[in-house]
Protein backbone atom coordinates (compact mmCIF):
# COMPACT_ATOMS: atom_id res chain seq x y z
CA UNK A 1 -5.68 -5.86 1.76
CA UNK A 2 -7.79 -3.63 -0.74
CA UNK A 3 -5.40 -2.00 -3.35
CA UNK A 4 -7.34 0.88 -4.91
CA UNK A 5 -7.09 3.77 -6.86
CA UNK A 6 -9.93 6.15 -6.62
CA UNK A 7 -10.23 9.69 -8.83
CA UNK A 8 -12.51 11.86 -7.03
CA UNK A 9 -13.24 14.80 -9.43
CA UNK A 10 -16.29 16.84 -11.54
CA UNK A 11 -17.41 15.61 -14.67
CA UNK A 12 -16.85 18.95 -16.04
CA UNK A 13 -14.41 20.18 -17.55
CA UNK A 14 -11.72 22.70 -16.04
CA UNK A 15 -10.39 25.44 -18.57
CA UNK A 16 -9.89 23.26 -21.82
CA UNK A 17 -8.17 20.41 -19.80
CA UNK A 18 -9.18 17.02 -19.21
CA UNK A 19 -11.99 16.27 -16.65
CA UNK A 20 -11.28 15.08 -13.34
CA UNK A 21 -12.77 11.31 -13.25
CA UNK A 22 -14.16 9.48 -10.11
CA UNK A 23 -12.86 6.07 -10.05
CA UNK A 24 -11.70 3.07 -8.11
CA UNK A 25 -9.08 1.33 -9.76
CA UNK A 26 -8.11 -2.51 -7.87
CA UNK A 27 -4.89 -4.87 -7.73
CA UNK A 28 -5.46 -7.09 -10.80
CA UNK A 29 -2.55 -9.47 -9.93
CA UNK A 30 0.51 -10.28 -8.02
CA UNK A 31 4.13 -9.46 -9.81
CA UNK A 32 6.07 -10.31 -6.94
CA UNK A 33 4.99 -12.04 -3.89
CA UNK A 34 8.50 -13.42 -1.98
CA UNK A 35 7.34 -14.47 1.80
CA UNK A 36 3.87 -13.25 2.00
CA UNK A 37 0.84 -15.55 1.79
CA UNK A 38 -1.82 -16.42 0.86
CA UNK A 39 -1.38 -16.28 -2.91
CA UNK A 40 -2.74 -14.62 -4.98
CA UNK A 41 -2.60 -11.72 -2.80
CA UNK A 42 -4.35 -9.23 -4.97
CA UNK A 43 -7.80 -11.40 -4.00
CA UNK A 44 -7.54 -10.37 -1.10
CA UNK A 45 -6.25 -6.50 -0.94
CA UNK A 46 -9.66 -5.58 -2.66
CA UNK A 47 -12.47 -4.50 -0.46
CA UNK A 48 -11.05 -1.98 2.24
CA UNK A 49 -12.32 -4.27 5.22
CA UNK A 50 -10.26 -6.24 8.22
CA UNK A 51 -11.99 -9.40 7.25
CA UNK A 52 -8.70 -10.69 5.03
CA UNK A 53 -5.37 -9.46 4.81
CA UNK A 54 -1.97 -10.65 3.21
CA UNK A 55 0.55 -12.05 5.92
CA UNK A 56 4.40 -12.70 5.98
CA UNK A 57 6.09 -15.24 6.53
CA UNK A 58 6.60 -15.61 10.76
CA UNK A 59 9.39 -13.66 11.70
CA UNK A 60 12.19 -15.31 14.20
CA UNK A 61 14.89 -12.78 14.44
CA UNK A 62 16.05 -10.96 17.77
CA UNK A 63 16.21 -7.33 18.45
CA UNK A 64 18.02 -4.94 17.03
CA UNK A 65 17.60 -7.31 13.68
CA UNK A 66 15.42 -7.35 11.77
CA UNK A 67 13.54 -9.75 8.93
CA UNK A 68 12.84 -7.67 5.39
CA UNK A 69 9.45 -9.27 3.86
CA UNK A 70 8.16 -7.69 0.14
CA UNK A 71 5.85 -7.70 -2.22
CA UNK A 72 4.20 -5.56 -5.18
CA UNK A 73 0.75 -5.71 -7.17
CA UNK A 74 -0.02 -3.88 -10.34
CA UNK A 75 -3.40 -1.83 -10.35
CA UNK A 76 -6.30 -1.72 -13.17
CA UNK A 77 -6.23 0.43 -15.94
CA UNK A 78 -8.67 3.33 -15.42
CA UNK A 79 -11.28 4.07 -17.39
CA UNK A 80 -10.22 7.55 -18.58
CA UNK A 81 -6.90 9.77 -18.37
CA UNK A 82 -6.61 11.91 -14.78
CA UNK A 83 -6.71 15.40 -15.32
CA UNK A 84 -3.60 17.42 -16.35
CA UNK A 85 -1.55 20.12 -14.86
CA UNK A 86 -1.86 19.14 -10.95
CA UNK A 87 -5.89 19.54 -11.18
CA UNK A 88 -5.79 16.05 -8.85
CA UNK A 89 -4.56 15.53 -5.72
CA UNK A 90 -2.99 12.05 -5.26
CA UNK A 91 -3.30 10.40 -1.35
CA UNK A 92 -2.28 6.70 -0.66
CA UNK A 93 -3.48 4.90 2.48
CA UNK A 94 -2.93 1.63 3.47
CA UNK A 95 -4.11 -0.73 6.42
CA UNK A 96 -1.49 -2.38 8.18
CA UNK A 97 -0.40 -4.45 11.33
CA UNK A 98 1.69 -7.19 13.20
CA UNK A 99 0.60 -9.93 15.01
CA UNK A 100 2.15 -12.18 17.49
CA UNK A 101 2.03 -16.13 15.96
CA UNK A 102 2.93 -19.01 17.88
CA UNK A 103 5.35 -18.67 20.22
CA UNK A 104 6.08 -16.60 23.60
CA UNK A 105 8.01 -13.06 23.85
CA UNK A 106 8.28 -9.72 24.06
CA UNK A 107 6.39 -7.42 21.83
CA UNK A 108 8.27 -6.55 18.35
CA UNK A 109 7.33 -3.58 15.69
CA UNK A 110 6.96 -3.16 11.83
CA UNK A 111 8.30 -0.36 10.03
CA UNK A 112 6.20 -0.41 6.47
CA UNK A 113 7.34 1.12 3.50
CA UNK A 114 4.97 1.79 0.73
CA UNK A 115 5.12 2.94 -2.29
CA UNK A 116 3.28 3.86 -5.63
CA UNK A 117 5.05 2.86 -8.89
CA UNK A 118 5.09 3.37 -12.49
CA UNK A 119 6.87 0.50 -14.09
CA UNK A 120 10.27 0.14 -11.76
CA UNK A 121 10.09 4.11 -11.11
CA UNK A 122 8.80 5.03 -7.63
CA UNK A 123 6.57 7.57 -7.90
CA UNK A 124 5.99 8.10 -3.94
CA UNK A 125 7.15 6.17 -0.89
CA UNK A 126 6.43 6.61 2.66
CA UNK A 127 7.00 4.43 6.15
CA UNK A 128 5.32 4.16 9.14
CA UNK A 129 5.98 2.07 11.97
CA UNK A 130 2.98 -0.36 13.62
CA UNK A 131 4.07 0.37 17.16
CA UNK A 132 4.60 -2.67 19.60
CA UNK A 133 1.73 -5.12 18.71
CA UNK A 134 -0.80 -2.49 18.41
CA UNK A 135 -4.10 -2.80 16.77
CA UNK A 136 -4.52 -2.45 13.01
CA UNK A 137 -3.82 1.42 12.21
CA UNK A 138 -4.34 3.34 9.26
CA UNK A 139 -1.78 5.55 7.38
CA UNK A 140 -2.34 7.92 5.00
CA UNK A 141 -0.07 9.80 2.28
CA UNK A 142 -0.67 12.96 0.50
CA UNK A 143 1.69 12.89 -2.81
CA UNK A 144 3.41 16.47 -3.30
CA UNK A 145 2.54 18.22 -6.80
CA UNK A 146 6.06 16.81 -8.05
CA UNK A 147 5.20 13.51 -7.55
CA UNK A 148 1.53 13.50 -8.78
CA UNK A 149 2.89 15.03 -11.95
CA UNK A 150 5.49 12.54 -12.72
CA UNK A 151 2.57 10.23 -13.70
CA UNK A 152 3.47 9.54 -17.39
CA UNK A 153 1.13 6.25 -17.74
CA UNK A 154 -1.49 5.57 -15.39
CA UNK A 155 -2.40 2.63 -17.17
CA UNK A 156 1.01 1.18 -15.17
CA UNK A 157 0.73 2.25 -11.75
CA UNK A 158 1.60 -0.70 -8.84
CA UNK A 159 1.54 -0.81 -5.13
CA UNK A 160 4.90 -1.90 -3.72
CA UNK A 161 5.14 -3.02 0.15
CA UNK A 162 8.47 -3.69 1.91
CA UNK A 163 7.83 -4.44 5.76
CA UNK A 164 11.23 -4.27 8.04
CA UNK A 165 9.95 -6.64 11.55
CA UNK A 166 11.74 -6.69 14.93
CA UNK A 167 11.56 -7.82 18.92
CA UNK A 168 12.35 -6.38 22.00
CA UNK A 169 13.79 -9.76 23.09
CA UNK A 170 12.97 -13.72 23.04
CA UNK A 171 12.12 -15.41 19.36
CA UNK A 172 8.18 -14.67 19.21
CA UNK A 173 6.66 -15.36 15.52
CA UNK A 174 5.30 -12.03 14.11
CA UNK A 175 3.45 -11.50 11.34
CA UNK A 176 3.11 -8.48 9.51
CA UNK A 177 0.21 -7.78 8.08
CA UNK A 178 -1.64 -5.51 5.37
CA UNK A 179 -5.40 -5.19 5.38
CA UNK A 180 -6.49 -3.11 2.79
CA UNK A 181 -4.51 0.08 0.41
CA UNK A 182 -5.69 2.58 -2.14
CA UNK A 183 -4.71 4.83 -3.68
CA UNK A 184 -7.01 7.96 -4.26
CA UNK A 185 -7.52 10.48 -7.19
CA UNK A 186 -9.11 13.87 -5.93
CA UNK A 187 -9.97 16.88 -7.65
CA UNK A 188 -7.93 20.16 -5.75
C-alpha cells in the first residue's frame, strides 16, 4: 500500500501568502499495526502499484457479523508549509480489496474506513465498501474547505485504516487488503 501525500501547487507566490508546494510525502513507520501483516507495513504502502499490499488477518466470522481489523501509519514531514487560507485542495485515495484465502464459501464484502489524522484528531474520514470479492478498486476523497483548514501541523499528519469484513454464508477466510494510499496537496 503506498501512503502519500502529494502538494500539487505553483512555485509562486499567491497575494503575500505562502506558495503552494508540489510534494510527495510517504508512511515513515507503523504506530499501530493490530492483525495486519506483513510488518512493517509502511515498506510496503509506498509506491502506488498492486505488486504488494498489507493484509489482515483471515477473517472466519458468518454473516451478518462481522471481524473489525486496524491499523495507522504516520506520514513524512514535508519539505515546506502548505499554503494558507484554503489555497490547496486536499484529496485522499486509497487502493483497497478482499480476497478469498483458504477455505470454501460464499462471497463476503469489506466496508473500509479511512481516515487522515493529526495526532489522535481526525481530520477526514470516509468508507467505501469492496463489493463481493471484486477486483482491487480505487476510492477517492475530496476533503471539504473545513477540514483542509483544520490542518494545524502538517509535520503530524497519519493515515488511519479500520476495515469492517463479512460473508454471505459458510466460514471462507477473507482477507482484506490495501494496495497503495495518498494523500494529495493541490493548488485550487
Amino acid at each position: 500500500m503506498t501512503l502519500a501525500l502529494a502538494y500539487h501547487g505553483t512555485s509562486e507566490s499567491t497575494g503575500g501568502s505562502t506558495p503552494a508546494i508540489n510534494e510527495f510525502i510517504r508512511p515513515d513507520a507503523d504506530l499501530e499495526t493490530s492483525d495486519w501483516f506483513a510488518t512493517p507495513l509502511w515498506q510496503k504502502l509506498d509506491d502506488n502499484s498492486d505488486s504488494d499490499f498489507v493484509i489482515s488477518s483471515a477473517s472466519t466470522q458468518v454473516w451478518p457479523s462481522y471481524d473489525t481489523y486496524d491499523f495507522e501509519c504516520s506520514l513524512e514531514n514535508p519539505s515546506g508549509t502548505p499554503a494558507a487560507g484554503g489555497v490547496q485542495g486536499i484529496k485522499m485515495t486509497a487502493r483497497l480489496g478482499i480476497d478469498q484465502a483458504n477455505t470454501s464459501g460464499l462471497p463476503g464484502n469489506a466496508d473500509f474506513t479511512f481516515r487522515l489524522k493529526q495526532g489522535s484528531t481526525v481530520i477526514a474520514s470516509q468508507t467505501y465498501s469492496t463489493g463481493t470479492l471484486a477486483s482491487p478498486s480505487t476510492r477517492t476523497y475530496t476533503l471539504n474547505s473545513t477540514e483542509v483548514n483544520s490542518i494545524t501541523d502538517h509535520d503530524d499528519l497519519r493515515f488511519f485504516v479500520t476495515a469492517n469484513i463479512g460473508h454471505a454464508s459458510g466460514s471462507p477466510d477473507l482477507e482484506a487488503r490495501v494496495f497503495w494510499a495518498e494523500v494529495e496537496y493541490y493548488a485550487l
